[in-house]
PDB file of N, CA and C in Angstrom:
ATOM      1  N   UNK A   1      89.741 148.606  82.841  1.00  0.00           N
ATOM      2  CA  UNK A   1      88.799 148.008  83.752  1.00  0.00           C
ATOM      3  C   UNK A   1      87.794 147.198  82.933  1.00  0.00           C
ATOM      4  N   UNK A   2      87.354 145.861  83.628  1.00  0.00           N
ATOM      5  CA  UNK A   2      86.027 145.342  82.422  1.00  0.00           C
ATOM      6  C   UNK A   2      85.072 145.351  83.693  1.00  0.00           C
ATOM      7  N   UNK A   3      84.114 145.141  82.983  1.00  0.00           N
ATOM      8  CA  UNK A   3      82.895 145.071  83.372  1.00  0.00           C
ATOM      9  C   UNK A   3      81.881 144.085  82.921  1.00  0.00           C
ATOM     10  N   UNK A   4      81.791 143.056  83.994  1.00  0.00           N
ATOM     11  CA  UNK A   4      80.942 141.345  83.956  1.00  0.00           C
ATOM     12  C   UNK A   4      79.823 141.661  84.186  1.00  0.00           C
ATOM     13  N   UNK A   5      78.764 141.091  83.086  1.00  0.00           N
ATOM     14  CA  UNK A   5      77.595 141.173  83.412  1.00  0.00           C
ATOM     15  C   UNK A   5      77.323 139.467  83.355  1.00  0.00           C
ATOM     16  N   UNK A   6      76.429 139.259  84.683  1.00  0.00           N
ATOM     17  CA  UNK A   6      75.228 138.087  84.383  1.00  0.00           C
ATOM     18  C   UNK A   6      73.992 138.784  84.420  1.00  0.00           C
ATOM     19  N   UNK A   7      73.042 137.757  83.987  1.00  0.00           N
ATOM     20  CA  UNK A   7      71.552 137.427  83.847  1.00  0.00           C
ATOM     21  C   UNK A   7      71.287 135.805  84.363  1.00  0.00           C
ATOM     22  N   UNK A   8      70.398 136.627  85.028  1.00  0.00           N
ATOM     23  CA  UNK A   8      69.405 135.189  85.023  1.00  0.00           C
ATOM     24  C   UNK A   8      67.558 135.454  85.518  1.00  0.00           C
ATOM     25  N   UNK A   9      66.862 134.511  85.494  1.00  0.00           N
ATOM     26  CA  UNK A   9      65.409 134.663  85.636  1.00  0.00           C
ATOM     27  C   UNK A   9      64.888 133.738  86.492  1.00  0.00           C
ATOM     28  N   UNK A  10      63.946 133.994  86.949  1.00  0.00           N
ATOM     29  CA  UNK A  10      63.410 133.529  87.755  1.00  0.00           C
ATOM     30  C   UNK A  10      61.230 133.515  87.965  1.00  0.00           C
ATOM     31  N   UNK A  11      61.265 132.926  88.714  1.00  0.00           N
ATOM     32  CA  UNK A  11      59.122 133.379  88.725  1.00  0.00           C
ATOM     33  C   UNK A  11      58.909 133.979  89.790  1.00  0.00           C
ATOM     34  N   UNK A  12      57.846 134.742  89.684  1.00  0.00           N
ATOM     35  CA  UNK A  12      57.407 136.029  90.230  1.00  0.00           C
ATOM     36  C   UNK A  12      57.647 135.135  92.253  1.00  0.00           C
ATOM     37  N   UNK A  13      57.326 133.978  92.261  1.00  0.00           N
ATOM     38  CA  UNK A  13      56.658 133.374  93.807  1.00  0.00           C
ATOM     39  C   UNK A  13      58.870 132.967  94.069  1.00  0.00           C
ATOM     40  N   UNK A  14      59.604 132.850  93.648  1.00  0.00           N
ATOM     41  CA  UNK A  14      61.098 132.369  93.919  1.00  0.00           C
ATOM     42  C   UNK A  14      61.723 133.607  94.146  1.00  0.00           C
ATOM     43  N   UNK A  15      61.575 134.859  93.336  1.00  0.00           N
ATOM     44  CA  UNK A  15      62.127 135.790  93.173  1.00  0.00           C
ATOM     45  C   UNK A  15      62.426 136.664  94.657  1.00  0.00           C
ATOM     46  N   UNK A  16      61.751 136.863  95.630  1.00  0.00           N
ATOM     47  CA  UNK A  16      62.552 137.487  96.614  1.00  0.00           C
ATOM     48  C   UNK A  16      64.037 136.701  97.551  1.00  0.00           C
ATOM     49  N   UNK A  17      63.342 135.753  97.766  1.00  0.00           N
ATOM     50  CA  UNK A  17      64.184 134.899  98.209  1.00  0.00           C
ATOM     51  C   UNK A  17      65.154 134.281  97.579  1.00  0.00           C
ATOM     52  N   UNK A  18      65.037 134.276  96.243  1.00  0.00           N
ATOM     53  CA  UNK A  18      66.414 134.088  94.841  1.00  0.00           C
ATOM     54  C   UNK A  18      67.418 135.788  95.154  1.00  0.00           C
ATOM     55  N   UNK A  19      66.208 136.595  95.355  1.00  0.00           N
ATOM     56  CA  UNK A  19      67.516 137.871  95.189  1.00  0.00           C
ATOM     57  C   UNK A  19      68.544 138.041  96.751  1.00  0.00           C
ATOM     58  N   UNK A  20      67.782 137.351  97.646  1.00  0.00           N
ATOM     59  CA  UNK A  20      68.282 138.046  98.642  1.00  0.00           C
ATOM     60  C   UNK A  20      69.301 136.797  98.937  1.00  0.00           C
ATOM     61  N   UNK A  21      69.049 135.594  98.090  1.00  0.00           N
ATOM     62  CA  UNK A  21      70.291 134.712  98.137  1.00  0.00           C
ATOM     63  C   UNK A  21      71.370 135.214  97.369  1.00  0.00           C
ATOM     64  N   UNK A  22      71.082 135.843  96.483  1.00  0.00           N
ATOM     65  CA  UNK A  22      72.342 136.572  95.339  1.00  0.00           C
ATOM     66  C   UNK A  22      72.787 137.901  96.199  1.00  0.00           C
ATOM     67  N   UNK A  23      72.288 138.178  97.006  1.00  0.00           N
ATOM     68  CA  UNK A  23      73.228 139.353  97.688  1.00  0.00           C
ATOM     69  C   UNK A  23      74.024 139.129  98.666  1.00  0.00           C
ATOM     70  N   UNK A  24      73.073 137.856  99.529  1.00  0.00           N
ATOM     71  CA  UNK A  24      74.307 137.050 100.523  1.00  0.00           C
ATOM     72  C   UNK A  24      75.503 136.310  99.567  1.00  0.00           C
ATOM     73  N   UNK A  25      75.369 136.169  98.916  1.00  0.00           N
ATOM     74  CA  UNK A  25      76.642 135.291  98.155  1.00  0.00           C
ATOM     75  C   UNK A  25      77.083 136.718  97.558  1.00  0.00           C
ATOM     76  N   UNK A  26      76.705 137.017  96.788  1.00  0.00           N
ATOM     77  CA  UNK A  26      77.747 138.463  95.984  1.00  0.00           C
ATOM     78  C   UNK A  26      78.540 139.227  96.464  1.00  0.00           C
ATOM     79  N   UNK A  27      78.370 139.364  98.022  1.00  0.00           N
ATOM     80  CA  UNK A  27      78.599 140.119  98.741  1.00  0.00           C
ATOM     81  C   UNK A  27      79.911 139.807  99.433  1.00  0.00           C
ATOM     82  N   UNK A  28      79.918 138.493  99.663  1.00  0.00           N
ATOM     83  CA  UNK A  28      81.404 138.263 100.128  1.00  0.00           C
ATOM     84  C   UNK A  28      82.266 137.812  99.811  1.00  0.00           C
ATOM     85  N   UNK A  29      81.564 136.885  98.088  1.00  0.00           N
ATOM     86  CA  UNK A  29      82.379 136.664  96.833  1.00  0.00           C
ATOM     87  C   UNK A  29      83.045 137.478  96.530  1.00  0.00           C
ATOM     88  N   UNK A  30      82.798 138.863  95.983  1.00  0.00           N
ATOM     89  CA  UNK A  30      83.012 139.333  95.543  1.00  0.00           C
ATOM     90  C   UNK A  30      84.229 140.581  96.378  1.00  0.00           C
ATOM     91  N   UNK A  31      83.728 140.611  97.160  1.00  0.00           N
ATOM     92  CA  UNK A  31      84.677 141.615  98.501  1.00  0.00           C
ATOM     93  C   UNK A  31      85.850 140.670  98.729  1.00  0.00           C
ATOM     94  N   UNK A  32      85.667 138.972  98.733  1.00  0.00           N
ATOM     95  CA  UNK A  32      87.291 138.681  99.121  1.00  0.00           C
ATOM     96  C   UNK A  32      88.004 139.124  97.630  1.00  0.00           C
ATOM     97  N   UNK A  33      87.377 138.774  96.473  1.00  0.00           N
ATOM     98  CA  UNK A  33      88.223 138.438  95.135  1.00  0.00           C
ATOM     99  C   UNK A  33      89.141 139.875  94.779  1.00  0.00           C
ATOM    100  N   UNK A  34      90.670 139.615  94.852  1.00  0.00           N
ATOM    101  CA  UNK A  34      91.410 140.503  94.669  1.00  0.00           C
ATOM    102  C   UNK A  34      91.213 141.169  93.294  1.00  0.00           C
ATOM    103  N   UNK A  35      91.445 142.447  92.561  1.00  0.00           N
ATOM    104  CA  UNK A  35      90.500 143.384  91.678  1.00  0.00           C
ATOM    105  C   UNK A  35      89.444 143.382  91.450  1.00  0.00           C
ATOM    106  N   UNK A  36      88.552 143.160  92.333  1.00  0.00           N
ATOM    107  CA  UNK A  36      86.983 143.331  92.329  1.00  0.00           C
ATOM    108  C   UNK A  36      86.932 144.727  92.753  1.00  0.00           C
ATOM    109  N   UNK A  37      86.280 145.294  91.745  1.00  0.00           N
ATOM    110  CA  UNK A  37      85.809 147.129  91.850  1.00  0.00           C
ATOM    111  C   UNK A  37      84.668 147.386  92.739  1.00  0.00           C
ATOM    112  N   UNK A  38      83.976 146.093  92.797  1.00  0.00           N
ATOM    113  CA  UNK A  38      82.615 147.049  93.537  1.00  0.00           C
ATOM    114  C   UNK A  38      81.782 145.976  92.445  1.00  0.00           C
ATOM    115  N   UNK A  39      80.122 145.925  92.833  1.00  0.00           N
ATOM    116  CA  UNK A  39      79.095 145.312  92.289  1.00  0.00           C
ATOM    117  C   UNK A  39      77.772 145.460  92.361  1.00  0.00           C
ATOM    118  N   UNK A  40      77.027 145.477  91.233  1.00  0.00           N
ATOM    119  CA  UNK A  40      75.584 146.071  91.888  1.00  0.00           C
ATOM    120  C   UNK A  40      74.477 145.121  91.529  1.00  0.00           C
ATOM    121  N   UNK A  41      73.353 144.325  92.289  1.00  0.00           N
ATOM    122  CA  UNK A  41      72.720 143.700  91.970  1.00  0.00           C
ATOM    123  C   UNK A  41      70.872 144.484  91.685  1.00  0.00           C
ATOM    124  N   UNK A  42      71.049 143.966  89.892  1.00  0.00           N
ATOM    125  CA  UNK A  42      69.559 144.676  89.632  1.00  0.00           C
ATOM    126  C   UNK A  42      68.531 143.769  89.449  1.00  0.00           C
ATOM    127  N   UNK A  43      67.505 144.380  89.636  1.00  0.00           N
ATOM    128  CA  UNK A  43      65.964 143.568  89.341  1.00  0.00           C
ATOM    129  C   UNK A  43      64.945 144.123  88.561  1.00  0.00           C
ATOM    130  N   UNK A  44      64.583 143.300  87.519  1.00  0.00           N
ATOM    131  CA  UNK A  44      63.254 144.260  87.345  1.00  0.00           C
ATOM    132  C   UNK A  44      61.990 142.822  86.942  1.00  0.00           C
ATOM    133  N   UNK A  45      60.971 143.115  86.907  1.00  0.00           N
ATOM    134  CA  UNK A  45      59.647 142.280  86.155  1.00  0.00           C
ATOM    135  C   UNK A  45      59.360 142.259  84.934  1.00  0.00           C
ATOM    136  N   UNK A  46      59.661 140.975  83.962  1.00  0.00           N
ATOM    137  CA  UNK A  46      59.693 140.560  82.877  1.00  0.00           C
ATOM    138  C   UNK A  46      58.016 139.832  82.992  1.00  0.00           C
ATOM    139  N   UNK A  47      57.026 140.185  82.447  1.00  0.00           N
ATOM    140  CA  UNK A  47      55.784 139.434  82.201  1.00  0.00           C
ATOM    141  C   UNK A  47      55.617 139.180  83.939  1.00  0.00           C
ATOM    142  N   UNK A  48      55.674 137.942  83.893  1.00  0.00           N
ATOM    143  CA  UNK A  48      55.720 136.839  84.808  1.00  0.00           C
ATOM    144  C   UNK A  48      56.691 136.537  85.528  1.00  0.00           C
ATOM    145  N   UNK A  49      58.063 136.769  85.012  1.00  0.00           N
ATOM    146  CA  UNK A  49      59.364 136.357  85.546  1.00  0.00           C
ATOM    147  C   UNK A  49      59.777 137.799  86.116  1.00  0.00           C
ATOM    148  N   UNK A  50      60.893 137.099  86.635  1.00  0.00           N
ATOM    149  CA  UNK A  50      61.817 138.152  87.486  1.00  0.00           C
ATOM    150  C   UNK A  50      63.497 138.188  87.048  1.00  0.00           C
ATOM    151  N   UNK A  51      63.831 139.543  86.966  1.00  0.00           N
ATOM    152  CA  UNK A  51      65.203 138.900  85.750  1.00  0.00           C
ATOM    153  C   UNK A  51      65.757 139.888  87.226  1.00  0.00           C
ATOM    154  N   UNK A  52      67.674 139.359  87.194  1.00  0.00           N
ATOM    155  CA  UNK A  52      68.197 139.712  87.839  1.00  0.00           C
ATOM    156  C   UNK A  52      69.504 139.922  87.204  1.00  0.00           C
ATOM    157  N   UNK A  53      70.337 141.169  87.023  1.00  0.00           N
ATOM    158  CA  UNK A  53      71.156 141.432  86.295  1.00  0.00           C
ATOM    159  C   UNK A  53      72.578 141.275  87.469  1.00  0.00           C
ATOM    160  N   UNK A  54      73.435 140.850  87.057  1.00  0.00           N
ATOM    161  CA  UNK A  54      74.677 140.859  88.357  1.00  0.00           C
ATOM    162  C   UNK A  54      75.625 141.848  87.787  1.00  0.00           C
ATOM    163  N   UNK A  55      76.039 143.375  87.461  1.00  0.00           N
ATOM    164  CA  UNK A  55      76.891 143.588  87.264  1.00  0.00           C
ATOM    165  C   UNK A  55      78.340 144.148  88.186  1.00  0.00           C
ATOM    166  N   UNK A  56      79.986 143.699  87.926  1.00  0.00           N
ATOM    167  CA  UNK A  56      80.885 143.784  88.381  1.00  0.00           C
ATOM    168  C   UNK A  56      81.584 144.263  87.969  1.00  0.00           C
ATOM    169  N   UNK A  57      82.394 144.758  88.400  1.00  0.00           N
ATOM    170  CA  UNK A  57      83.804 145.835  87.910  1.00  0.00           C
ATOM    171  C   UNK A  57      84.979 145.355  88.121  1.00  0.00           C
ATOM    172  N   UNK A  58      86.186 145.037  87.202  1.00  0.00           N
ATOM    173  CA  UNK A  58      87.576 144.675  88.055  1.00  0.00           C
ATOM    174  C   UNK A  58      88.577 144.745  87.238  1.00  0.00           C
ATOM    175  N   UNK A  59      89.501 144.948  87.923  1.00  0.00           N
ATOM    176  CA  UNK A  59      91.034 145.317  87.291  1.00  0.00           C
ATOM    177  C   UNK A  59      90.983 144.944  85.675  1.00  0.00           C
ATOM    178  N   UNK A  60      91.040 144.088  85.779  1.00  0.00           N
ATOM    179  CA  UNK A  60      91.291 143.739  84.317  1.00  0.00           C
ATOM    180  C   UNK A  60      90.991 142.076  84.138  1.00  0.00           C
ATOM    181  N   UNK A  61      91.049 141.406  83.005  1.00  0.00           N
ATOM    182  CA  UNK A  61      90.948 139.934  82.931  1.00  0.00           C
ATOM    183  C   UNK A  61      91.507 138.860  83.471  1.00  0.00           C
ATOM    184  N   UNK A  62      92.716 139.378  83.736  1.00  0.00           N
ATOM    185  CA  UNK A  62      93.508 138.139  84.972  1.00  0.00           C
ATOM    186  C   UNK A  62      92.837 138.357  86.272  1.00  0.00           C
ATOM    187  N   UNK A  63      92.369 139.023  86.940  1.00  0.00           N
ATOM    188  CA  UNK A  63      91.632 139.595  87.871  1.00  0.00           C
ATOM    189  C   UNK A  63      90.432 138.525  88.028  1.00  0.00           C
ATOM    190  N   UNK A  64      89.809 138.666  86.410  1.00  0.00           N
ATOM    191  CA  UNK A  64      88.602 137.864  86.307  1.00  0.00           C
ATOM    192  C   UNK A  64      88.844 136.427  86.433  1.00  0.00           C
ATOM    193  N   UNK A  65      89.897 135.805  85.907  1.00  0.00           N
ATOM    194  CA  UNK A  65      91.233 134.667  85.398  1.00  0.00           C
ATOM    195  C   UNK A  65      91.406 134.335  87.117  1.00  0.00           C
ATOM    196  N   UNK A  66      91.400 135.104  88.045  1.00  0.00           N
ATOM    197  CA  UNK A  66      92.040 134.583  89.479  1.00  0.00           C
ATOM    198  C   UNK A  66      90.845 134.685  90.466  1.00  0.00           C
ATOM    199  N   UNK A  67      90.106 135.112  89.707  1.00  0.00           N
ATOM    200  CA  UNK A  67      88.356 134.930  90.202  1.00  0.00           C
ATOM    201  C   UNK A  67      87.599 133.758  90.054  1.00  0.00           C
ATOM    202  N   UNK A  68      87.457 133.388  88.840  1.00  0.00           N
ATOM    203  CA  UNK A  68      86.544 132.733  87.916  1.00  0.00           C
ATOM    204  C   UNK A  68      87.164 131.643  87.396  1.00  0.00           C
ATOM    205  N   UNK A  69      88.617 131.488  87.603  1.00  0.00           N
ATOM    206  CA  UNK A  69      89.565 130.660  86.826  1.00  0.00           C
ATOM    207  C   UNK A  69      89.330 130.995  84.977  1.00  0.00           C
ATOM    208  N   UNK A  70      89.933 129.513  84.503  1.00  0.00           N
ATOM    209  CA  UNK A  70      90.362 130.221  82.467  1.00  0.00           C
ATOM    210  C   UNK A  70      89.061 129.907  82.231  1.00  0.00           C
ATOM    211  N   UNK A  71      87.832 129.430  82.556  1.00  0.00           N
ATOM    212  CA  UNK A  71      86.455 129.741  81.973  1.00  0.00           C
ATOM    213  C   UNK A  71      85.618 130.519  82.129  1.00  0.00           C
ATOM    214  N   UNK A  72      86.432 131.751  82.495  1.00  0.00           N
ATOM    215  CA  UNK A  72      85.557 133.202  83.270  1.00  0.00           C
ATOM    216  C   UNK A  72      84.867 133.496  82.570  1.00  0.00           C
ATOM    217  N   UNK A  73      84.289 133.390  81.361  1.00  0.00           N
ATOM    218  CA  UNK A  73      83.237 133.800  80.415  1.00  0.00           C
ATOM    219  C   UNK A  73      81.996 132.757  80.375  1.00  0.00           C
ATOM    220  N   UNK A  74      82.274 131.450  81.476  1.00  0.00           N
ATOM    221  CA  UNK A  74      80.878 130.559  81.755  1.00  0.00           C
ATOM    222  C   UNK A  74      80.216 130.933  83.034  1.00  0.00           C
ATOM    223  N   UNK A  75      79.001 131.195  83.266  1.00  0.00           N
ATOM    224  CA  UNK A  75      78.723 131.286  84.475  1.00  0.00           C
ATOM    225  C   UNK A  75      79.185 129.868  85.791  1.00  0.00           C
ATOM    226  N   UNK A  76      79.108 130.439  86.676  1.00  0.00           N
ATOM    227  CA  UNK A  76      79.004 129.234  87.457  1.00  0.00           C
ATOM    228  C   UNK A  76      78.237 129.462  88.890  1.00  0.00           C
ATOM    229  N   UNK A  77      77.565 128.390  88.867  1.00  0.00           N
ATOM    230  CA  UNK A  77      76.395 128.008  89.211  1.00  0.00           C
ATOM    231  C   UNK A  77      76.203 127.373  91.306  1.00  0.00           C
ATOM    232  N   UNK A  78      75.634 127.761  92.062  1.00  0.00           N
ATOM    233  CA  UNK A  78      75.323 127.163  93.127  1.00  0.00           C
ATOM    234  C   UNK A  78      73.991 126.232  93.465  1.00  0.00           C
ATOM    235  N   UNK A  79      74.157 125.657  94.010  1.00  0.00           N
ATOM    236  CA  UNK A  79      72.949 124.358  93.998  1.00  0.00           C
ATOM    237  C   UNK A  79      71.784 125.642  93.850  1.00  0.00           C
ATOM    238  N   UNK A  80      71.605 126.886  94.726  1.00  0.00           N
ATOM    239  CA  UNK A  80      70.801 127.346  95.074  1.00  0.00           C
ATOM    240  C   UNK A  80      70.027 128.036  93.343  1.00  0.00           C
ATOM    241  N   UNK A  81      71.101 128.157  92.526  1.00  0.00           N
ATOM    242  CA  UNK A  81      70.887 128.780  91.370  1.00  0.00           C
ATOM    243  C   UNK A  81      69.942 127.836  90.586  1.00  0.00           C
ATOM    244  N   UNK A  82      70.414 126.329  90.117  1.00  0.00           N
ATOM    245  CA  UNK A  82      69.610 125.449  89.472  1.00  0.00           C
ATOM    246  C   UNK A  82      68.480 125.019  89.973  1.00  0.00           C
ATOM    247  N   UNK A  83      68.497 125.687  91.152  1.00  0.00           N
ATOM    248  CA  UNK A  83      66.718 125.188  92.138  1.00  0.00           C
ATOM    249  C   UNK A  83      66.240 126.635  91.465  1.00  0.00           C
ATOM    250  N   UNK A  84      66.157 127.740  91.564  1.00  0.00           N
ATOM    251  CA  UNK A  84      65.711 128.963  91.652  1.00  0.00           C
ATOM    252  C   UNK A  84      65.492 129.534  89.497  1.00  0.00           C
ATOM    253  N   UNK A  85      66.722 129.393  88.606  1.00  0.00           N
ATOM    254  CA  UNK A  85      66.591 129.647  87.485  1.00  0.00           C
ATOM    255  C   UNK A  85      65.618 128.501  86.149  1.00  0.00           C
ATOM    256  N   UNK A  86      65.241 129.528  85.586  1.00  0.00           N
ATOM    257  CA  UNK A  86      63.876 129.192  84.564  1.00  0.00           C
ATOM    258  C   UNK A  86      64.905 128.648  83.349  1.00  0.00           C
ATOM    259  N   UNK A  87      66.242 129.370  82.738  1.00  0.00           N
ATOM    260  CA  UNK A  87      66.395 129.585  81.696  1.00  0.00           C
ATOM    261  C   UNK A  87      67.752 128.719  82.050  1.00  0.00           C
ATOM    262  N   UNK A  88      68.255 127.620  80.489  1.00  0.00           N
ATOM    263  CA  UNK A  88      69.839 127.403  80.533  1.00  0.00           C
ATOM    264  C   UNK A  88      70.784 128.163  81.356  1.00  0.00           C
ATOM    265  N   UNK A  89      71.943 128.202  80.788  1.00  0.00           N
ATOM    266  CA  UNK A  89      72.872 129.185  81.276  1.00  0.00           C
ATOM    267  C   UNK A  89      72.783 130.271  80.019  1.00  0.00           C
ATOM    268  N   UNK A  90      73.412 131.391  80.454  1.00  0.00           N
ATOM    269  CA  UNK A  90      73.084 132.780  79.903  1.00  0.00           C
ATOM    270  C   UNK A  90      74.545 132.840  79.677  1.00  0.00           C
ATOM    271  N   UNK A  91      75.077 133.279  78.492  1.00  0.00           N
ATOM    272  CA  UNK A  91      76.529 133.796  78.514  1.00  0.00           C
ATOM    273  C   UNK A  91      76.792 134.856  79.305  1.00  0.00           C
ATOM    274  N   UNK A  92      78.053 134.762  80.293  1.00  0.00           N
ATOM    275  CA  UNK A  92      78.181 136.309  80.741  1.00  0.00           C
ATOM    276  C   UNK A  92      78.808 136.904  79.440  1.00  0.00           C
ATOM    277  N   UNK A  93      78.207 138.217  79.863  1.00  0.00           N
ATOM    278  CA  UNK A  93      79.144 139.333  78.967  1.00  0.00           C
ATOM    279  C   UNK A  93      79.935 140.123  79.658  1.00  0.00           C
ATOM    280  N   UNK A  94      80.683 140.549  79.148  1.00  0.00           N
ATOM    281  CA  UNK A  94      82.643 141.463  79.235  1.00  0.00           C
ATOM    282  C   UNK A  94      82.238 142.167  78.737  1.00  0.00           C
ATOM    283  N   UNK A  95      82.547 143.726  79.083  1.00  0.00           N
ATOM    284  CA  UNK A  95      82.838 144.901  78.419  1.00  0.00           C
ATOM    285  C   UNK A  95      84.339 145.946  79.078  1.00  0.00           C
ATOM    286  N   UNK A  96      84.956 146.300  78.162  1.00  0.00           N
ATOM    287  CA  UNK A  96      86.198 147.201  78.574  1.00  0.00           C
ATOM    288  C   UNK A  96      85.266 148.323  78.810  1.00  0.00           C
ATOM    289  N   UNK A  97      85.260 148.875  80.150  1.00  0.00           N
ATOM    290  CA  UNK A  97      85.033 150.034  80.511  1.00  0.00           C
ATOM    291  C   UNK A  97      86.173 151.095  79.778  1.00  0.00           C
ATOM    292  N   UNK A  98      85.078 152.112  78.900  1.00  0.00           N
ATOM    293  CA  UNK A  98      85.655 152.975  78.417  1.00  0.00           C
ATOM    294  C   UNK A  98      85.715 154.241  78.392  1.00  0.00           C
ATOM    295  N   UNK A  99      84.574 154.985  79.685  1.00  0.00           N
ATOM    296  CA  UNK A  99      84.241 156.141  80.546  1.00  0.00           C
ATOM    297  C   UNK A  99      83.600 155.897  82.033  1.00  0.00           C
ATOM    298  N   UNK A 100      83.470 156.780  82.816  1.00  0.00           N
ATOM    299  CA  UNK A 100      82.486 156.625  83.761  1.00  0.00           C
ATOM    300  C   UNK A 100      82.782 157.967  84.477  1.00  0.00           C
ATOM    301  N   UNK A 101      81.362 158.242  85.064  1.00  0.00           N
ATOM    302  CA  UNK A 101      81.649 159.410  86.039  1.00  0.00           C
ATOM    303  C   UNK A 101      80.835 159.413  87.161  1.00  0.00           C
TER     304      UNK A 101
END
């Protein structure tokens, strides 16, 4: 199983309305895409900013590959994202899930 993480940031006055756009989209992105495990969207307060972590679970890398297409390791972006984010793009990170309980 891997496990996709994004990041991204945002300012304290964008931030509710940035998250609750990332849950309407995550939500049904992610529920059609065949080996999608499940997904949890986090928040916390950086200074001033507002960071929002996206992490996902799924079969394996072709999974990610029939998700994301062969640049599944670039984020990709909705108009709503480049209105709302402070920072470049953020590399996602991959991890092989290697326990859980």
């Amino acid at each position: 199983m891997i496990v996709r993480i994004w990041r991204g940031r945002t300012t304290q006055a964008k931030a509710d309305e940035y998250g609750a756009f990332l849950a309407r989209t995550a939500h049904p992105d992610y529920s059609a895409a065949k080996g999608n495990r499940g997904w949890q969207l986090l928040r916390r307060d950086v200074d001033d900013q507002v960071e929002f972590v996206l992490v996902s679970t799924w079969d394996d890398r072709d999974a990610l590959r029939a998700y994301a297409g062969d640049e599944y390791e670039q984020p990709h972006y909705y108009p709503e994202d480049r209105a709302a984010l402070l920072l470049p793009a953020i590399p996602i990170e991959h991890y092989e899930l290697v326990e859980s309980a």
